[in-house]
PDB file of N, CA and C in Angstrom:
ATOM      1  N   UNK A   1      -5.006  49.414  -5.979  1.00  0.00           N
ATOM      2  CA  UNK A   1      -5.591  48.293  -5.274  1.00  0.00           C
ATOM      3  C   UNK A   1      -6.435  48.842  -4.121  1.00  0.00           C
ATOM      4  N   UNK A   2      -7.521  48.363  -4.214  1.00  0.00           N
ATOM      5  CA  UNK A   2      -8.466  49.072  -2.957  1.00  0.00           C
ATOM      6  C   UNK A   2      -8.388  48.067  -1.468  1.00  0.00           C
ATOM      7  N   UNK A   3      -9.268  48.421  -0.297  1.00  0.00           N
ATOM      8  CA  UNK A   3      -8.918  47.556   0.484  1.00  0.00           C
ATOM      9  C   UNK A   3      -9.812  46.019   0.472  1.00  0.00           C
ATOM     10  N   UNK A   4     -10.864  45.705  -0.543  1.00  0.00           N
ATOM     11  CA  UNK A   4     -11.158  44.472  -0.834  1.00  0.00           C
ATOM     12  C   UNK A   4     -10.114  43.293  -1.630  1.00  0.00           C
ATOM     13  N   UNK A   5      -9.236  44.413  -2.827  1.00  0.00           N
ATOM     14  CA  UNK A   5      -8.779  43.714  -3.476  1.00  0.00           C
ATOM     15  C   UNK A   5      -7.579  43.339  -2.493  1.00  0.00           C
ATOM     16  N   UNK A   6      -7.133  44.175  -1.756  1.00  0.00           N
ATOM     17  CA  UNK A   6      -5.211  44.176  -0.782  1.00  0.00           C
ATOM     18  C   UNK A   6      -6.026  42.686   0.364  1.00  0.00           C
ATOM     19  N   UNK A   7      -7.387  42.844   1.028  1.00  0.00           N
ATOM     20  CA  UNK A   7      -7.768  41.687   1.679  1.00  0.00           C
ATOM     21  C   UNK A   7      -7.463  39.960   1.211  1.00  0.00           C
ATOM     22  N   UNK A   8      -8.590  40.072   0.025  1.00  0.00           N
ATOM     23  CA  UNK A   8      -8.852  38.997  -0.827  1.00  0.00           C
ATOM     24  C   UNK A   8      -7.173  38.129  -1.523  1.00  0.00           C
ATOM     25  N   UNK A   9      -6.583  39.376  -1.433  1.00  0.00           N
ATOM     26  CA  UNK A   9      -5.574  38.972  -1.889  1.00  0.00           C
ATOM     27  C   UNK A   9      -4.119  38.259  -1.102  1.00  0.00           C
ATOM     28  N   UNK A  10      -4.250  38.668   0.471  1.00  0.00           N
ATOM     29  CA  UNK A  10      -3.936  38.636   1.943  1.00  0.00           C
ATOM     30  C   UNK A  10      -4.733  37.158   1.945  1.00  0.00           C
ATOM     31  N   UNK A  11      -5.881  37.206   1.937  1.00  0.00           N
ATOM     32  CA  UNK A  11      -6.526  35.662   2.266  1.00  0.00           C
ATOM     33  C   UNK A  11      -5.677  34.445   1.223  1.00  0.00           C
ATOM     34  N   UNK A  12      -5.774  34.789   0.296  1.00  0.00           N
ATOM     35  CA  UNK A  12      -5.502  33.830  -0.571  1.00  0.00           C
ATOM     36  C   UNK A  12      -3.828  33.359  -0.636  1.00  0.00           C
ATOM     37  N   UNK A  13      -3.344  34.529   0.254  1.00  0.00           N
ATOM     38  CA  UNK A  13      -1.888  34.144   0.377  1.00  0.00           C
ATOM     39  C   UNK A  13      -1.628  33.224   1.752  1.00  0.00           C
ATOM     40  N   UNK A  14      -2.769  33.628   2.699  1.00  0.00           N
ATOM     41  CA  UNK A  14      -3.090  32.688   3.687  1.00  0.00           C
ATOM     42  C   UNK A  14      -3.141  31.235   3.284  1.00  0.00           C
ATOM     43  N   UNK A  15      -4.097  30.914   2.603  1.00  0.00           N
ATOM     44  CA  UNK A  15      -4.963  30.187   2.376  1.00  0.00           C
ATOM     45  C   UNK A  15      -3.948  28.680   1.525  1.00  0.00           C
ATOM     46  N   UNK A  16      -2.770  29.352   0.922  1.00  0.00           N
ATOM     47  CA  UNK A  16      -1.301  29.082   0.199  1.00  0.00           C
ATOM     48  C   UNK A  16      -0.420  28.265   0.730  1.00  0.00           C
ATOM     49  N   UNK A  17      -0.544  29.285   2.025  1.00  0.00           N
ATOM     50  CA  UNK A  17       0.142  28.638   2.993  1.00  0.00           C
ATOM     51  C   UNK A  17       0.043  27.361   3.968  1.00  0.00           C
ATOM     52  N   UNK A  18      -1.238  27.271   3.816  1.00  0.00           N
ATOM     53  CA  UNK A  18      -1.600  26.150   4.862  1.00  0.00           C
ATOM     54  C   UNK A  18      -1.265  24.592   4.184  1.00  0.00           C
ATOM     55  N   UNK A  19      -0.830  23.859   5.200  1.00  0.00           N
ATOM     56  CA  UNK A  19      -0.372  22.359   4.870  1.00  0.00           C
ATOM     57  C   UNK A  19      -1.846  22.027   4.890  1.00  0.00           C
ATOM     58  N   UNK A  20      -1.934  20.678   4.285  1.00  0.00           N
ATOM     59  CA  UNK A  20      -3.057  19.629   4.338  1.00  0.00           C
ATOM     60  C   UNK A  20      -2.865  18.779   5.073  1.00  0.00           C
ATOM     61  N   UNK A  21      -3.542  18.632   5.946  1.00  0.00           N
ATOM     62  CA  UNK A  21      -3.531  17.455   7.089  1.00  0.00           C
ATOM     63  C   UNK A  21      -3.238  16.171   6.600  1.00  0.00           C
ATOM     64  N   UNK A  22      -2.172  15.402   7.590  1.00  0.00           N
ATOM     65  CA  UNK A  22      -1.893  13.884   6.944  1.00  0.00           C
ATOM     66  C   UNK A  22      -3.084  13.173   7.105  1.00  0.00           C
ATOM     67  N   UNK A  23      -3.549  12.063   6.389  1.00  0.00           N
ATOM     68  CA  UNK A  23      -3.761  11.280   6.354  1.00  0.00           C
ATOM     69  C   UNK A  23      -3.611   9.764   7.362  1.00  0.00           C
ATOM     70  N   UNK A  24      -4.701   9.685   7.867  1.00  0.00           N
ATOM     71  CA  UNK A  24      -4.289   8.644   9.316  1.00  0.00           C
ATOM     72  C   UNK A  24      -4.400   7.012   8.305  1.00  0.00           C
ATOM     73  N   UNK A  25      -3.075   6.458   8.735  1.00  0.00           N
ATOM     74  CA  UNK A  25      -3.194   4.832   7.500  1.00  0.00           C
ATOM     75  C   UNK A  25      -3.487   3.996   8.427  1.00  0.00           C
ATOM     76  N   UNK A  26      -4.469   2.933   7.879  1.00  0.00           N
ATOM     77  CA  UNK A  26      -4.631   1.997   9.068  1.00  0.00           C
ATOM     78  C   UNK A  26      -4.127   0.870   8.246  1.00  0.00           C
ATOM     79  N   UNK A  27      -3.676   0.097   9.527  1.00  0.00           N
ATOM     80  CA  UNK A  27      -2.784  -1.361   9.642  1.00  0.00           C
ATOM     81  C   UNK A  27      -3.739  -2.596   8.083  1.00  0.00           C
ATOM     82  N   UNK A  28      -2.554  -2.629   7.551  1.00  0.00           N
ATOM     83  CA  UNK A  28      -3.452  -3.470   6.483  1.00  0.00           C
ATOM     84  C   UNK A  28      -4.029  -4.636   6.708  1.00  0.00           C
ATOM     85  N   UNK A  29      -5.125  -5.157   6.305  1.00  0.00           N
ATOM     86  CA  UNK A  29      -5.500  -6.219   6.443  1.00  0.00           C
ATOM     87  C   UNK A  29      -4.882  -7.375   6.087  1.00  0.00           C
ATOM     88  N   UNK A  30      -4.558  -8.548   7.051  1.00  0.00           N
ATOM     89  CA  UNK A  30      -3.604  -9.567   6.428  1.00  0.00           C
ATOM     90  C   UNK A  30      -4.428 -10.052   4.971  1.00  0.00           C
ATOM     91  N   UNK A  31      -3.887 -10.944   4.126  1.00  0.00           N
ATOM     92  CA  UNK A  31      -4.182 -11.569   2.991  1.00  0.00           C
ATOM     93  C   UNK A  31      -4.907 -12.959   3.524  1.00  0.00           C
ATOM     94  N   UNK A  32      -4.229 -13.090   4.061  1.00  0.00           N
ATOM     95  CA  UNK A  32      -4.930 -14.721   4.889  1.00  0.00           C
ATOM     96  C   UNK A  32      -6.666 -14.444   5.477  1.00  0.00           C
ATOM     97  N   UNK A  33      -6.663 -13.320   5.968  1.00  0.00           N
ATOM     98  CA  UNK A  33      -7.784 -12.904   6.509  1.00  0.00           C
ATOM     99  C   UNK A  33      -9.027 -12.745   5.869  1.00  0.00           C
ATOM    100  N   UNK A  34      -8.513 -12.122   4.816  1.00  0.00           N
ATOM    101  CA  UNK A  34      -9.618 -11.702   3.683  1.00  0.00           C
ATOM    102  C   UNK A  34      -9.794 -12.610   2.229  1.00  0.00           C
ATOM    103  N   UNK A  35      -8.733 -13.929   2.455  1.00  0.00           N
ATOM    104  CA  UNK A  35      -8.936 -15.040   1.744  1.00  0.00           C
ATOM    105  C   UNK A  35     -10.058 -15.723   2.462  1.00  0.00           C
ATOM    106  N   UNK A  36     -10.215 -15.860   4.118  1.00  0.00           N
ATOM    107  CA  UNK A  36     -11.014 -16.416   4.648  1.00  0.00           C
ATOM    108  C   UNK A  36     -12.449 -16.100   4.267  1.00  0.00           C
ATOM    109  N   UNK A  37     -12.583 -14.524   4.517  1.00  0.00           N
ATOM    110  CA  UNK A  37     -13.756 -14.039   4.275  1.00  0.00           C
ATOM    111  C   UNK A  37     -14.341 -14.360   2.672  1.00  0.00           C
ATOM    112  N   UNK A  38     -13.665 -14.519   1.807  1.00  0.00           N
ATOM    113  CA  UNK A  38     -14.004 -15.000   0.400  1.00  0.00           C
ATOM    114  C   UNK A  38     -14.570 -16.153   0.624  1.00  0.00           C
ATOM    115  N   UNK A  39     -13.885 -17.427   1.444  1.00  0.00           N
ATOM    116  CA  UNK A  39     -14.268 -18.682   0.769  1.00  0.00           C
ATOM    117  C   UNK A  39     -15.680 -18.858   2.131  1.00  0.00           C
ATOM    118  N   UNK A  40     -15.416 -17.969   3.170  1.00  0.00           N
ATOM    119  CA  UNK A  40     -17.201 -18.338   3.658  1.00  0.00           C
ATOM    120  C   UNK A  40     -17.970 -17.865   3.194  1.00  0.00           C
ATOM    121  N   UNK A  41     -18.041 -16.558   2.243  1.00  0.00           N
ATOM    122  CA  UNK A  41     -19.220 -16.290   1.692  1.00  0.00           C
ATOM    123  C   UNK A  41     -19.544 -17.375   0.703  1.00  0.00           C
ATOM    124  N   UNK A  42     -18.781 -17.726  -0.003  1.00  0.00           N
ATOM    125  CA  UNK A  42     -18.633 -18.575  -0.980  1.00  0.00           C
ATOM    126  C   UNK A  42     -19.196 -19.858  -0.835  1.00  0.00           C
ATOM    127  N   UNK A  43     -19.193 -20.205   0.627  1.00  0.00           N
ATOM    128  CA  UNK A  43     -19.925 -21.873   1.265  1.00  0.00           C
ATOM    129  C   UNK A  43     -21.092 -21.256   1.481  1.00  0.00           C
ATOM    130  N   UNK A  44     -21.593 -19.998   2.200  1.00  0.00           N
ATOM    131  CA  UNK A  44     -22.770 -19.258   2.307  1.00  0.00           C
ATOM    132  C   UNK A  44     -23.750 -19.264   0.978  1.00  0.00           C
ATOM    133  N   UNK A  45     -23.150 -18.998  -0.086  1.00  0.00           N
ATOM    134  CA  UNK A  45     -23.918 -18.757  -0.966  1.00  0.00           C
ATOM    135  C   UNK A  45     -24.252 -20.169  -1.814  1.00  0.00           C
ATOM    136  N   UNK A  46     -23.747 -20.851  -1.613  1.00  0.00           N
ATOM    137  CA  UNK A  46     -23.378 -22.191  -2.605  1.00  0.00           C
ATOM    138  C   UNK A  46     -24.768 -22.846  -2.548  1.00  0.00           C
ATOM    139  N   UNK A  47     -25.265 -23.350  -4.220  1.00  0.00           N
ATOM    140  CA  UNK A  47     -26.704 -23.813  -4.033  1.00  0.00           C
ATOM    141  C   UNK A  47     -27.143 -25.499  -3.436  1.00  0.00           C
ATOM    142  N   UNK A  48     -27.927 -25.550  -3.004  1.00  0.00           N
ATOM    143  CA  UNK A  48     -28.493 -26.945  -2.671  1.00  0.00           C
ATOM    144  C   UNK A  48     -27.945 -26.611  -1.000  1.00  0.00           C
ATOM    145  N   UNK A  49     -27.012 -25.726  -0.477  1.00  0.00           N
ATOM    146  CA  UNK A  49     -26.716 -25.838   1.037  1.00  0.00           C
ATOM    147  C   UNK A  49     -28.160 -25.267   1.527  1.00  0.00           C
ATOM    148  N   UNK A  50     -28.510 -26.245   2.632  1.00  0.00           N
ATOM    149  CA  UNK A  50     -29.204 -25.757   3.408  1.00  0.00           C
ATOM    150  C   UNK A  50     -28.544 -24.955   4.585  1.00  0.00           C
ATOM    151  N   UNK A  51     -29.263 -23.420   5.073  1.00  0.00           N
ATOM    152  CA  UNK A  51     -28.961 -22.908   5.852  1.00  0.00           C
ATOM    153  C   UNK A  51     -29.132 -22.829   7.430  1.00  0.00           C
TER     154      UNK A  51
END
């Protein structure tokens, strides 16, 4: 083993080791909330409404 291969091979045992960062969760959106947002687009888009 030369000293590229003893390196490369040192990195990759590094590299093994490392955790993956968590993941930040954000607060879910209520259901009520995003029912709302449905039915105003829904009056928004609706034909013959004037805007």
């Amino acid at each position: 083993m030369d000293r590229f291969d003893h390196a490369f091979t040192a990195l990759g045992q590094r590299i093994n080791g490392l955790t993956l960062p968590e993941r930040a969760t954000s607060a879910p959106v209520p259901l009520a909330s995003l029912i709302d947002k449905v039915n105003a687009a829904k009056r928004f888009y609706q034909p013959g409404v004037r805007r």
